[in-house]
PDB file of N, CA and C in Angstrom:
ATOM      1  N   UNK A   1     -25.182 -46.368  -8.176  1.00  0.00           N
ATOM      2  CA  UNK A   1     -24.523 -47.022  -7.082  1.00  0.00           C
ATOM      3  C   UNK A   1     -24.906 -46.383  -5.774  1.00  0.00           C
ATOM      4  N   UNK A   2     -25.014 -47.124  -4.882  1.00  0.00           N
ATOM      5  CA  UNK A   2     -25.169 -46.847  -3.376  1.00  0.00           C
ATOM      6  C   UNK A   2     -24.070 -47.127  -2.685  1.00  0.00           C
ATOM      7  N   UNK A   3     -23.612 -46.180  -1.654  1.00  0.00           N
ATOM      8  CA  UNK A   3     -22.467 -46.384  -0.890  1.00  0.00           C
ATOM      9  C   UNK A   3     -22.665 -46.405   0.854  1.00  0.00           C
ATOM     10  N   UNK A   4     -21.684 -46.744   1.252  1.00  0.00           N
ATOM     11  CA  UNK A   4     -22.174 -47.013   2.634  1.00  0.00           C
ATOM     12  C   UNK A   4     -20.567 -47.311   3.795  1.00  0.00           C
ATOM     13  N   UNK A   5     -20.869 -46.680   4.673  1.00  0.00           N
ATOM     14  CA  UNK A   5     -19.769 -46.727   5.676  1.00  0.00           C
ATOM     15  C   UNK A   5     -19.652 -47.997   6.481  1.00  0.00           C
ATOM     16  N   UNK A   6     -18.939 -48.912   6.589  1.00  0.00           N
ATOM     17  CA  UNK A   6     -19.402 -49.808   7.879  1.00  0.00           C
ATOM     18  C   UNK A   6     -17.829 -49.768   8.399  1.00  0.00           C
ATOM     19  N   UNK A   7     -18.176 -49.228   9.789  1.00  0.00           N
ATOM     20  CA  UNK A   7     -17.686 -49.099  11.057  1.00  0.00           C
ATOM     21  C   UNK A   7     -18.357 -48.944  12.494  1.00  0.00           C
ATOM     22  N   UNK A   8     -18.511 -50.337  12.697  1.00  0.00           N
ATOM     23  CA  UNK A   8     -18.974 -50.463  13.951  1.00  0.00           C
ATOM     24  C   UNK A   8     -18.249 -49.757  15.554  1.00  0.00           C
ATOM     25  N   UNK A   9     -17.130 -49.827  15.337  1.00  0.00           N
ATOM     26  CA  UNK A   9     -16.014 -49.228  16.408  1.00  0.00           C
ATOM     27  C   UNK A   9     -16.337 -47.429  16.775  1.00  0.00           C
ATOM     28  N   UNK A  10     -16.292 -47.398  15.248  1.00  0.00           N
ATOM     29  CA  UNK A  10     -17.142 -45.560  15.647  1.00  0.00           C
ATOM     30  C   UNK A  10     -18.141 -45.276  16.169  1.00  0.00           C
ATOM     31  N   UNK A  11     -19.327 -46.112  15.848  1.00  0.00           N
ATOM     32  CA  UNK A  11     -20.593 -46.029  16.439  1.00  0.00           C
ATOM     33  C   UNK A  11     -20.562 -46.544  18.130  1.00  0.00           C
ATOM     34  N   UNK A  12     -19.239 -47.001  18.592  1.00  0.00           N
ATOM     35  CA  UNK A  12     -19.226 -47.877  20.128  1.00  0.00           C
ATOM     36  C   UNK A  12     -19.525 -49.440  19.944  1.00  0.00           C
ATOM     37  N   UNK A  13     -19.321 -49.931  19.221  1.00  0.00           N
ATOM     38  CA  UNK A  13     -19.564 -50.892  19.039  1.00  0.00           C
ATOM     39  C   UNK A  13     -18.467 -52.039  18.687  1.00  0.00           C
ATOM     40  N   UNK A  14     -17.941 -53.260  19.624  1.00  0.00           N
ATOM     41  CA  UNK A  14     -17.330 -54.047  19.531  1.00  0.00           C
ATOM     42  C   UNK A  14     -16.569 -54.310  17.622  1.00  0.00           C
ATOM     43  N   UNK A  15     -15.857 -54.555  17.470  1.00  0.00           N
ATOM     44  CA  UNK A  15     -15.204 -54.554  16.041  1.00  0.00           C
ATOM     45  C   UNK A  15     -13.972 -55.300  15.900  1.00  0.00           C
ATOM     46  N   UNK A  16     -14.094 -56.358  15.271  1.00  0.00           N
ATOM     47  CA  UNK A  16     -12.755 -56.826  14.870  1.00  0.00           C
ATOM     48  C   UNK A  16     -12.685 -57.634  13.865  1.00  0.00           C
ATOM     49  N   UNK A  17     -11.074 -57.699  13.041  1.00  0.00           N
ATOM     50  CA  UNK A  17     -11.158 -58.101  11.635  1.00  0.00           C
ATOM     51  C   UNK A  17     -10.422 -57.697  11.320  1.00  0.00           C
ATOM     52  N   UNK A  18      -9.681 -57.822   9.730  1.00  0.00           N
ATOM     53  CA  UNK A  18      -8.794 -57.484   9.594  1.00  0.00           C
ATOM     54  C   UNK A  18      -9.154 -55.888   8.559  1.00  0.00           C
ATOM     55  N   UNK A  19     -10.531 -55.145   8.633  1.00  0.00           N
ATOM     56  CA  UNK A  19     -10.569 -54.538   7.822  1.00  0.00           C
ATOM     57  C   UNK A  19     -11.514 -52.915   8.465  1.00  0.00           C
ATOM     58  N   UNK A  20     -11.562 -52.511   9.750  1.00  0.00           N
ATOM     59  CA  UNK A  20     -11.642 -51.870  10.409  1.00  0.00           C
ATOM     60  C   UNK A  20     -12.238 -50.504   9.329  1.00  0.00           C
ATOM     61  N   UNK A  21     -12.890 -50.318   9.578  1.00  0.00           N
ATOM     62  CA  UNK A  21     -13.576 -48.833   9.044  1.00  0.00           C
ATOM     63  C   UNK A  21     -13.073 -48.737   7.526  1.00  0.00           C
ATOM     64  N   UNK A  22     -13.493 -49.778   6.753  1.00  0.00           N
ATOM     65  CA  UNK A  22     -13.720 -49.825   5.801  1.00  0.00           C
ATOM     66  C   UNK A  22     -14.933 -49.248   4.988  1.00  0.00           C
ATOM     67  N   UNK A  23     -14.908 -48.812   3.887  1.00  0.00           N
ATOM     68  CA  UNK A  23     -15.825 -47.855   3.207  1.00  0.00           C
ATOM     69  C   UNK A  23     -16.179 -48.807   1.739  1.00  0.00           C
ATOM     70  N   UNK A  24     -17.298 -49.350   1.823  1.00  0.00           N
ATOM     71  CA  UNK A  24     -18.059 -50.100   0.694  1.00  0.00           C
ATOM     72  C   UNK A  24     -18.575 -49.169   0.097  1.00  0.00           C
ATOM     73  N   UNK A  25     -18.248 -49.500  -1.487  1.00  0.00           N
ATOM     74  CA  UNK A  25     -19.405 -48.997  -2.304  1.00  0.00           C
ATOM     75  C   UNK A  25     -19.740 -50.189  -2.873  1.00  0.00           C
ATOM     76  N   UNK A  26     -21.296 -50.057  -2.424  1.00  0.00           N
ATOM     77  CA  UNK A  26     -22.376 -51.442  -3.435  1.00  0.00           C
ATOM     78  C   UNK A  26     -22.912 -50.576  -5.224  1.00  0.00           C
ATOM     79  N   UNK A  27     -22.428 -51.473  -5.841  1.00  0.00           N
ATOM     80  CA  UNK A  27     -22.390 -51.247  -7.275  1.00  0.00           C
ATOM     81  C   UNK A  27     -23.884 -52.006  -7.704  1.00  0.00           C
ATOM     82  N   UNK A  28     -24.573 -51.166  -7.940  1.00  0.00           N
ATOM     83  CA  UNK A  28     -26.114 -51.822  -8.784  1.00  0.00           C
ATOM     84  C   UNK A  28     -26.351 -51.047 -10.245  1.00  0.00           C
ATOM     85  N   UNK A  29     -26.225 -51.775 -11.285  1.00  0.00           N
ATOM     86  CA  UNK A  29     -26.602 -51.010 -12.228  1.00  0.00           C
ATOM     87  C   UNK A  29     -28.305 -51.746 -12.905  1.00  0.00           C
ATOM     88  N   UNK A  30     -28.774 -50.372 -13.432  1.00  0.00           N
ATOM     89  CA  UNK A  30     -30.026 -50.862 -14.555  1.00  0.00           C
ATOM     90  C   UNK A  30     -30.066 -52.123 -15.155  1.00  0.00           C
ATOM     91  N   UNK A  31     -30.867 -52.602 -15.583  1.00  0.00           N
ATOM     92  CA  UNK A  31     -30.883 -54.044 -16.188  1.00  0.00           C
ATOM     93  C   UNK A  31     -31.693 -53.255 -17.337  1.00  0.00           C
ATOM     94  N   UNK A  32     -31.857 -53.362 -18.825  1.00  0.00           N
ATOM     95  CA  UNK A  32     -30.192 -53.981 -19.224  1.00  0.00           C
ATOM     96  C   UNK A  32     -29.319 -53.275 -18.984  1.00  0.00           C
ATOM     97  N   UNK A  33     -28.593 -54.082 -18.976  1.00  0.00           N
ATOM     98  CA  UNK A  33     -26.687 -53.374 -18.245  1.00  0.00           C
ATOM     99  C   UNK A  33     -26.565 -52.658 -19.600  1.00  0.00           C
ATOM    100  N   UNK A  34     -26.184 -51.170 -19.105  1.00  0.00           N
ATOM    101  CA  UNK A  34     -26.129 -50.632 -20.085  1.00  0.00           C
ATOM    102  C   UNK A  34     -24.022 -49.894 -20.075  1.00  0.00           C
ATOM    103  N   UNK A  35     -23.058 -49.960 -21.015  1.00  0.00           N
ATOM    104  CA  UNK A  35     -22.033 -49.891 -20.398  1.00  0.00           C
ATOM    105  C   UNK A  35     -21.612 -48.501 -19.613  1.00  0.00           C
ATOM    106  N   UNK A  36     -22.040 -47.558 -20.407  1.00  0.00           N
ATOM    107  CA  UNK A  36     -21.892 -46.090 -19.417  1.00  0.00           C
ATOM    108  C   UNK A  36     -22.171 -46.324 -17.845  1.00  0.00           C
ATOM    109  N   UNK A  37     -23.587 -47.190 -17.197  1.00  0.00           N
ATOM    110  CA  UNK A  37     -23.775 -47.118 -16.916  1.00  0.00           C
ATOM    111  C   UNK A  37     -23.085 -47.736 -15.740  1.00  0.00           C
ATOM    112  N   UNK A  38     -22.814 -49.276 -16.211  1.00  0.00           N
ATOM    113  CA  UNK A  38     -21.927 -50.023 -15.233  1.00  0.00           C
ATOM    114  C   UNK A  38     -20.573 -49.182 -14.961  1.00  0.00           C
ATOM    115  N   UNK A  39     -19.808 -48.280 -16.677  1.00  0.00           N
ATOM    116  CA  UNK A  39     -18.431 -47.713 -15.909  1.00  0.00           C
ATOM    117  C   UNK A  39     -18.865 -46.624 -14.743  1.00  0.00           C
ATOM    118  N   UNK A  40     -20.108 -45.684 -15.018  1.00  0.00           N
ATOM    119  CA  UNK A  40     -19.860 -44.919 -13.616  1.00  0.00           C
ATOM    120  C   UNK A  40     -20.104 -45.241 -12.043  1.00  0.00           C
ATOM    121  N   UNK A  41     -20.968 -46.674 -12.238  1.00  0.00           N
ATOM    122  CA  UNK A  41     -21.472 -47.335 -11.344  1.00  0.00           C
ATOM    123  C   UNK A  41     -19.509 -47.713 -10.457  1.00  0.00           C
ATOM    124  N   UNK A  42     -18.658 -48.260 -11.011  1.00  0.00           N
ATOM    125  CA  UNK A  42     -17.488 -48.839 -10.942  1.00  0.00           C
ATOM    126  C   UNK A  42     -16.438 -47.935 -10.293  1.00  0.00           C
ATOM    127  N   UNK A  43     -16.719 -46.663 -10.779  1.00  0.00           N
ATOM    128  CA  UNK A  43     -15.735 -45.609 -10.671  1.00  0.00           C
ATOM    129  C   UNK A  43     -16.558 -44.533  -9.743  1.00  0.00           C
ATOM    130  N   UNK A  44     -17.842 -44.583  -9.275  1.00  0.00           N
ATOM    131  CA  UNK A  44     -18.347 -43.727  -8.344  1.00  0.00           C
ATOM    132  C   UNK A  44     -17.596 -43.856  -6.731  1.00  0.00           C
ATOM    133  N   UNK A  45     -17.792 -42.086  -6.635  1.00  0.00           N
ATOM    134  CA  UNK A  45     -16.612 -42.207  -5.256  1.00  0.00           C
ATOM    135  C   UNK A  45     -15.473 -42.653  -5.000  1.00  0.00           C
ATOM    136  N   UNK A  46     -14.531 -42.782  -5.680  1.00  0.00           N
ATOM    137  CA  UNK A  46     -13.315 -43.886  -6.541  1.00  0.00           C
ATOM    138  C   UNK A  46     -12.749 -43.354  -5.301  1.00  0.00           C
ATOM    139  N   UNK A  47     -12.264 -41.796  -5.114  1.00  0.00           N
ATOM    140  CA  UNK A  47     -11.606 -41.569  -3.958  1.00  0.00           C
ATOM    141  C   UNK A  47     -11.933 -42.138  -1.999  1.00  0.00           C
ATOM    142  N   UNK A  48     -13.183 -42.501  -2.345  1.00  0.00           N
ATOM    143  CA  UNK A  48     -13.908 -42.535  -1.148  1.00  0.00           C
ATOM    144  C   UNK A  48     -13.972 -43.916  -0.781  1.00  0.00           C
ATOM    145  N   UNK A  49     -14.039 -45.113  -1.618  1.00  0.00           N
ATOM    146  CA  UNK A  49     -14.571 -45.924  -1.547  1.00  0.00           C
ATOM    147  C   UNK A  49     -13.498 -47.077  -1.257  1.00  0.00           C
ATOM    148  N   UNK A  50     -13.024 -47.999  -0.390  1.00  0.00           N
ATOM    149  CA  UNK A  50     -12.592 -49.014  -0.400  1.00  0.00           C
ATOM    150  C   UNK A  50     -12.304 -50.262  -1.030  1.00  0.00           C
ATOM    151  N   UNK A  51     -14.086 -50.752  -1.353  1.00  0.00           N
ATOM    152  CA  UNK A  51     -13.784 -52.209  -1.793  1.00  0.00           C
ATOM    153  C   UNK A  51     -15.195 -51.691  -2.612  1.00  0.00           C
ATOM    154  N   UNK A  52     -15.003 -52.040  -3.434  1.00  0.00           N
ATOM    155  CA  UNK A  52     -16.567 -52.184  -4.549  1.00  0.00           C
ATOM    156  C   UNK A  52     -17.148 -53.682  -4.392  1.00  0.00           C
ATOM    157  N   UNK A  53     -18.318 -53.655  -4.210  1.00  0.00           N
ATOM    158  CA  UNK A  53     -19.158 -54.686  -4.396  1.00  0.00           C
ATOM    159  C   UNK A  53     -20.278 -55.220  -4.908  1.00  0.00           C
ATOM    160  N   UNK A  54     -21.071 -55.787  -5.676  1.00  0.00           N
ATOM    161  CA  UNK A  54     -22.093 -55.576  -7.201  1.00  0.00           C
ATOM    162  C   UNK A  54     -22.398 -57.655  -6.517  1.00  0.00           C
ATOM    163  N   UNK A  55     -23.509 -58.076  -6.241  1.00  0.00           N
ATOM    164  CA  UNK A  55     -24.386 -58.143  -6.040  1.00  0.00           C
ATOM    165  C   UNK A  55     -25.439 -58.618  -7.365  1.00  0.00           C
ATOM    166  N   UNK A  56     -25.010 -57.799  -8.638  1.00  0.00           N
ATOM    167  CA  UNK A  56     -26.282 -58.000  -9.126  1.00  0.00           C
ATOM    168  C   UNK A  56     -25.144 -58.006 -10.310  1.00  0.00           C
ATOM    169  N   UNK A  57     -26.246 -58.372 -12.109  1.00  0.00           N
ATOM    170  CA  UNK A  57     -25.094 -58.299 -13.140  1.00  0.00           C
ATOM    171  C   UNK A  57     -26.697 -58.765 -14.070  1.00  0.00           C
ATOM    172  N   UNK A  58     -25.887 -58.484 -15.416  1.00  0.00           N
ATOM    173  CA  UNK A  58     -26.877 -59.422 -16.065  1.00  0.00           C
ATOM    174  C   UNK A  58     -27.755 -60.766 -16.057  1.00  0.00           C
ATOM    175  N   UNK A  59     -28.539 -60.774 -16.499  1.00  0.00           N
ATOM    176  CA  UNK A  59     -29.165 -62.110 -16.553  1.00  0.00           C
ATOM    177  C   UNK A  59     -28.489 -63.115 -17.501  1.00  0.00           C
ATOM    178  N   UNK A  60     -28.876 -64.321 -17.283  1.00  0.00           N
ATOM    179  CA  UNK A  60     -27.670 -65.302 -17.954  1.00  0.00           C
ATOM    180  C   UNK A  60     -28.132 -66.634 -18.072  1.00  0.00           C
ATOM    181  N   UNK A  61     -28.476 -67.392 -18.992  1.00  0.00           N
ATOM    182  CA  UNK A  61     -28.941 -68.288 -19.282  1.00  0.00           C
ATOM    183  C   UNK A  61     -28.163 -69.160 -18.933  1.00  0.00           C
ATOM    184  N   UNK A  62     -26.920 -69.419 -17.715  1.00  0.00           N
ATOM    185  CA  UNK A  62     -27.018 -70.378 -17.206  1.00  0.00           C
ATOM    186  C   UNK A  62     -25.365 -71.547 -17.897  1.00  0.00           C
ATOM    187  N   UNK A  63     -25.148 -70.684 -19.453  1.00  0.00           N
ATOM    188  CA  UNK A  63     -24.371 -71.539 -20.281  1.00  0.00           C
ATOM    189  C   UNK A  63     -23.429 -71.012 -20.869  1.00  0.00           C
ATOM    190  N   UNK A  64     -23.728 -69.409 -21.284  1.00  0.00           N
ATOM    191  CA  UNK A  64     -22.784 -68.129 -21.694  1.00  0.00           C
ATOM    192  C   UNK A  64     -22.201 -67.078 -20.456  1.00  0.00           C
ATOM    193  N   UNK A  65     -21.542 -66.432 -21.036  1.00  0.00           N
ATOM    194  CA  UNK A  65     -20.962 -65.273 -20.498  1.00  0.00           C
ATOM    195  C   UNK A  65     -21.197 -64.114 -21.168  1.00  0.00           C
ATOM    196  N   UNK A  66     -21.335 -62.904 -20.823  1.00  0.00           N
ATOM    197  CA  UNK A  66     -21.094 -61.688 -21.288  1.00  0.00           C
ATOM    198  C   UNK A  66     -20.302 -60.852 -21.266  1.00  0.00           C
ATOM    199  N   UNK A  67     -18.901 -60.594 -22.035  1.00  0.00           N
ATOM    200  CA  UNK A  67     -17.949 -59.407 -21.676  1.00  0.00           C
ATOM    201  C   UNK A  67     -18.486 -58.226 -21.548  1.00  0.00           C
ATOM    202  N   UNK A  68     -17.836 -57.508 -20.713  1.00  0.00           N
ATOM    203  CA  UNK A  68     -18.194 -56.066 -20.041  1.00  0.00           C
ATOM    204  C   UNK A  68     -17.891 -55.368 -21.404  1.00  0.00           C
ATOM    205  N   UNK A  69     -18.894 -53.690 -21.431  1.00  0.00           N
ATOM    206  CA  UNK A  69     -17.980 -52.914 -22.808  1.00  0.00           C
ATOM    207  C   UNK A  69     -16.759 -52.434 -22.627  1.00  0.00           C
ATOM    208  N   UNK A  70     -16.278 -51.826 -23.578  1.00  0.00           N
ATOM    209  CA  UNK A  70     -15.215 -50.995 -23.770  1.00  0.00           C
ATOM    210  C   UNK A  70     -15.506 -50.347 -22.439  1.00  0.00           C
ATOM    211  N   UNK A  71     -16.029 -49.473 -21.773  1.00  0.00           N
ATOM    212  CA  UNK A  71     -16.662 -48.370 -20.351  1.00  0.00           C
ATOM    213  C   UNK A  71     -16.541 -48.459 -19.675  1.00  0.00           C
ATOM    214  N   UNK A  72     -16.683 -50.176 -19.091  1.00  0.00           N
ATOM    215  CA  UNK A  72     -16.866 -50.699 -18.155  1.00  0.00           C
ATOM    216  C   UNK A  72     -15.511 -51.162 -18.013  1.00  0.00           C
ATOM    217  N   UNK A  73     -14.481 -52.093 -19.197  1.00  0.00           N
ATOM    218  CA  UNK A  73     -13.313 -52.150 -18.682  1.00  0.00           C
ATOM    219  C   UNK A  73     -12.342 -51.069 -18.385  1.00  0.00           C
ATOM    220  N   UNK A  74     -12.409 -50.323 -18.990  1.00  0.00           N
ATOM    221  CA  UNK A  74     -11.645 -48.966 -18.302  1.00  0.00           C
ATOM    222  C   UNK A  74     -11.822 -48.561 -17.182  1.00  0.00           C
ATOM    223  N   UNK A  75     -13.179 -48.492 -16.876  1.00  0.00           N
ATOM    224  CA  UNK A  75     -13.355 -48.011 -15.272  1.00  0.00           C
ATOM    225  C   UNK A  75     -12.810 -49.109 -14.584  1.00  0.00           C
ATOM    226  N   UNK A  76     -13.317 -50.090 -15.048  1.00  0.00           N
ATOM    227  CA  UNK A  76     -12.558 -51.997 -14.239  1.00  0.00           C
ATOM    228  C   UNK A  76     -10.762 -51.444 -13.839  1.00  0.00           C
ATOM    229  N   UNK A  77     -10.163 -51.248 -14.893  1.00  0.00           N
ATOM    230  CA  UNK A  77      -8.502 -50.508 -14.847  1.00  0.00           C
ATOM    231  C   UNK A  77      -8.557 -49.493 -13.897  1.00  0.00           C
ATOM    232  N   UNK A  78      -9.404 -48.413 -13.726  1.00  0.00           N
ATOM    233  CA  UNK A  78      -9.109 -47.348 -13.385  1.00  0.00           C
ATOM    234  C   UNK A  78      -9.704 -47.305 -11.786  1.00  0.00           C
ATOM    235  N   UNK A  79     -10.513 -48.572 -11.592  1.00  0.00           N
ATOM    236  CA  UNK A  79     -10.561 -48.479  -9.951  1.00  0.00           C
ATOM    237  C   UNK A  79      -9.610 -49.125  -9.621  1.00  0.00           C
ATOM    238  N   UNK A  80      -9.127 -50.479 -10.096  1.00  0.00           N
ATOM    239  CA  UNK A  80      -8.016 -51.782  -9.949  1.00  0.00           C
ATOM    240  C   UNK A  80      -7.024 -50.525  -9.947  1.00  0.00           C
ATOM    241  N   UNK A  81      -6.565 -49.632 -10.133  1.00  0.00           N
ATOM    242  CA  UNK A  81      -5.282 -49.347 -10.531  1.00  0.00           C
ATOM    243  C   UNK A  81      -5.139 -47.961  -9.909  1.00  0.00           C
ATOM    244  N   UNK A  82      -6.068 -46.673 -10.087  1.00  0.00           N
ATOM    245  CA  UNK A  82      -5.670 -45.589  -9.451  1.00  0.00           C
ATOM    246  C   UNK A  82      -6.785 -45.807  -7.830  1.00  0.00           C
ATOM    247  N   UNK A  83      -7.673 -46.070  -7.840  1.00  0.00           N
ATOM    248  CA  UNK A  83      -8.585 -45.879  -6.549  1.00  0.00           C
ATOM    249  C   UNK A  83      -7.630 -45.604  -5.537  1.00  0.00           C
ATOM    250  N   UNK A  84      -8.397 -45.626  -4.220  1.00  0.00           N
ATOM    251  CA  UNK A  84      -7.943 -45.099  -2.657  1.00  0.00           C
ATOM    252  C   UNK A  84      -6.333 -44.436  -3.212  1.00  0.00           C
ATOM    253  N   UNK A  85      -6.089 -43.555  -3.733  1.00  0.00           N
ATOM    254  CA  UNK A  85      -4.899 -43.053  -3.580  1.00  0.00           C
ATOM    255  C   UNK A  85      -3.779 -43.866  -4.689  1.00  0.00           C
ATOM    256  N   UNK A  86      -4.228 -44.438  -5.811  1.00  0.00           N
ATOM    257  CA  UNK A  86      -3.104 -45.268  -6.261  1.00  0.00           C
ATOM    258  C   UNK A  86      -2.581 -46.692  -5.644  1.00  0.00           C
ATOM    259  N   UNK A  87      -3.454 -47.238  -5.084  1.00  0.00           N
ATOM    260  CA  UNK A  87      -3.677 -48.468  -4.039  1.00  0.00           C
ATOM    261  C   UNK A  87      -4.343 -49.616  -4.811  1.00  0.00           C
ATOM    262  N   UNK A  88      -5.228 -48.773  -5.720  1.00  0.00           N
ATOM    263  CA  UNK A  88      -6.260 -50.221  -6.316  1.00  0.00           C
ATOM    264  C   UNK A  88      -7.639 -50.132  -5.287  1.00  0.00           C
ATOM    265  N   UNK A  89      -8.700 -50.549  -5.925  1.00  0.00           N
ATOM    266  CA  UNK A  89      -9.740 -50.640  -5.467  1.00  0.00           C
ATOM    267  C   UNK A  89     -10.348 -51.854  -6.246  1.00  0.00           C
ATOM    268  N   UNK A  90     -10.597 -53.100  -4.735  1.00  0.00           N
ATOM    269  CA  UNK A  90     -10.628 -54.244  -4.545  1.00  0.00           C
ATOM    270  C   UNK A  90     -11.842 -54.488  -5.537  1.00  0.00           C
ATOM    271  N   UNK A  91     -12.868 -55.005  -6.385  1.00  0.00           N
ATOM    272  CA  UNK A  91     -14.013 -55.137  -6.725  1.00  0.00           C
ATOM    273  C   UNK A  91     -14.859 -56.343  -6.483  1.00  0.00           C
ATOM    274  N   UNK A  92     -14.833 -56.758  -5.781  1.00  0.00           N
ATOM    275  CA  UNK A  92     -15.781 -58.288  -5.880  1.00  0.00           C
ATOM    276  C   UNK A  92     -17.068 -58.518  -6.462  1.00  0.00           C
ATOM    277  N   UNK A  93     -17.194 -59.279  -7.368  1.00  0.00           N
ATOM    278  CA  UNK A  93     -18.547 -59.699  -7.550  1.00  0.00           C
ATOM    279  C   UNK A  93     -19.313 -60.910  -7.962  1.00  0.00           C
ATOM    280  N   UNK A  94     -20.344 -61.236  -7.248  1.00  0.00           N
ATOM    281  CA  UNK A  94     -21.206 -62.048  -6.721  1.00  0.00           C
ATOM    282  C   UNK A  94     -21.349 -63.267  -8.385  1.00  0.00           C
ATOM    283  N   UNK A  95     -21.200 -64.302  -7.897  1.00  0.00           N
ATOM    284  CA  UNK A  95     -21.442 -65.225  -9.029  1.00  0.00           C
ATOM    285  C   UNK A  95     -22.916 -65.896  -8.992  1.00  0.00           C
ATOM    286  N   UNK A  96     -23.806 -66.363 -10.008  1.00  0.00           N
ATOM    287  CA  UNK A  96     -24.974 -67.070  -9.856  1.00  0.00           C
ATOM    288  C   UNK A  96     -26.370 -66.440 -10.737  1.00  0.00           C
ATOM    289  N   UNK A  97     -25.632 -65.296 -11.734  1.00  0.00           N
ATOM    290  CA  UNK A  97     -27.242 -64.917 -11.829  1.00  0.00           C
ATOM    291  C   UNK A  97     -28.193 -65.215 -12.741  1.00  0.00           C
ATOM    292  N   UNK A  98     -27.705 -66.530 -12.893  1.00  0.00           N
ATOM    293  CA  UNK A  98     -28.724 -67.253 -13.945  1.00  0.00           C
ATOM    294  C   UNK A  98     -29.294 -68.522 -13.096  1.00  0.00           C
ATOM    295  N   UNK A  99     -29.494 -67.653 -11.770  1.00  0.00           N
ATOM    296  CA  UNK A  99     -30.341 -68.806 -10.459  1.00  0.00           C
ATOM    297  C   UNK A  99     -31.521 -69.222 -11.514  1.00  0.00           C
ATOM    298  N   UNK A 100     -32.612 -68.203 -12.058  1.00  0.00           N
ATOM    299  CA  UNK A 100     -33.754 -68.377 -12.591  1.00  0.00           C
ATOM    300  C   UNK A 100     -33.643 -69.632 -13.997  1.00  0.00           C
ATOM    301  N   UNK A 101     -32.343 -69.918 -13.867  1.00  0.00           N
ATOM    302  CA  UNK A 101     -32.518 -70.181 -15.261  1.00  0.00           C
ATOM    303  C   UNK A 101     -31.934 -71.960 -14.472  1.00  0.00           C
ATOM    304  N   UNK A 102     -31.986 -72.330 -13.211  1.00  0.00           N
ATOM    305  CA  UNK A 102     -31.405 -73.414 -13.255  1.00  0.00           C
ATOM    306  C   UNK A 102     -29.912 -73.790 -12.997  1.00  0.00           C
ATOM    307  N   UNK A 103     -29.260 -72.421 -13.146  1.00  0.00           N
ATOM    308  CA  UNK A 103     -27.512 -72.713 -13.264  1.00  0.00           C
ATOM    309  C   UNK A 103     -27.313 -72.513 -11.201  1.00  0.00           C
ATOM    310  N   UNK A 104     -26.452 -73.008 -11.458  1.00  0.00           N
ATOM    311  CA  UNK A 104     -25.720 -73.354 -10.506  1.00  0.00           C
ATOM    312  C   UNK A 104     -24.341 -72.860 -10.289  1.00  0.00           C
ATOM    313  N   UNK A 105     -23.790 -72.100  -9.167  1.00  0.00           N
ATOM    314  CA  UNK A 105     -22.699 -71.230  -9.311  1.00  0.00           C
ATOM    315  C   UNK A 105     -22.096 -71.685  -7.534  1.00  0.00           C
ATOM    316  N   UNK A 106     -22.702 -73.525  -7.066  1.00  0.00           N
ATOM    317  CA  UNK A 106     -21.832 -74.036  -5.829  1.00  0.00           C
ATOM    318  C   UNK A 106     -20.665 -74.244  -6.352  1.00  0.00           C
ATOM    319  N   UNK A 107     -19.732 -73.819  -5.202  1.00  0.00           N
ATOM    320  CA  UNK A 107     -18.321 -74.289  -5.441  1.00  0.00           C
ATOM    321  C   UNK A 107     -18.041 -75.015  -4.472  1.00  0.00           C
TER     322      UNK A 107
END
C-alpha cells in the first residue's frame, strides 16, 4: 500500500469540503490477490490513515464474484471498527474490473 496526505490548506492553498486534511491510504495489492497480502494492505497505517481506498482488485470475468479470505475479512473488521482511534476507517472501493472482459459496472 501507498499512502498519501492531501491537504491543500497546509501547503497555502485554497480548500474546501467537508473533509479538510484528510489522510488517504491507497490500497494496491499483487495480482494474484493473495489474502495476507490484501489484509496488510487494509490495515497498513490503521492509526494514521483516514479513509482507505483500492482502485484495483482482482480480475473478473465480468459474471462472478470473489469473496475476500479469512485475512482480508478481519482486517475488513478491524479497520471498519478499531481504525483512527475506535472511529472506523471508511474503505471504498472502485467497481469495474472486469472492464477487459466487457462487463460493465455504469450505474
Amino acid at each position: 500500500g501507498v499512502g498519501a496526505d492531501v491537504d491543500a490548506a497546509a501547503a497555502g492553498h485554497c480548500q474546501v469540503g467537508v473533509a479538510p486534511r484528510t489522510r488517504f491510504g491507497f490500497v494496491k495489492t499483487p495480482a494474484p490477490q493473495v489474502d495476507a497480502d490484501e489484509a496488510t494492505a487494509l490495515t497498513w497505517h490503521l492509526a494514521d490513515v483516514d479513509v482507505y481506498v483500492s482502485m484495483s482488485g482482482p480480475t473478473d470475468n465480468g459474471v462472478s464474484f470473489a469473496d475476500a479470505g479469512p485475512l482480508a475479512k478481519a482486517a475488513f473488521v478491524e479497520a471498519t471498527t478499531n481504525g483512527r482511534g475506535g472511529l472506523g476507517v471508511p474503505i471504498v472501493w472502485a467497481a469495474g474490473n472486469g472492464g477487459d472482459k466487457g462487463d460493465s459496472c455504469e450505474y
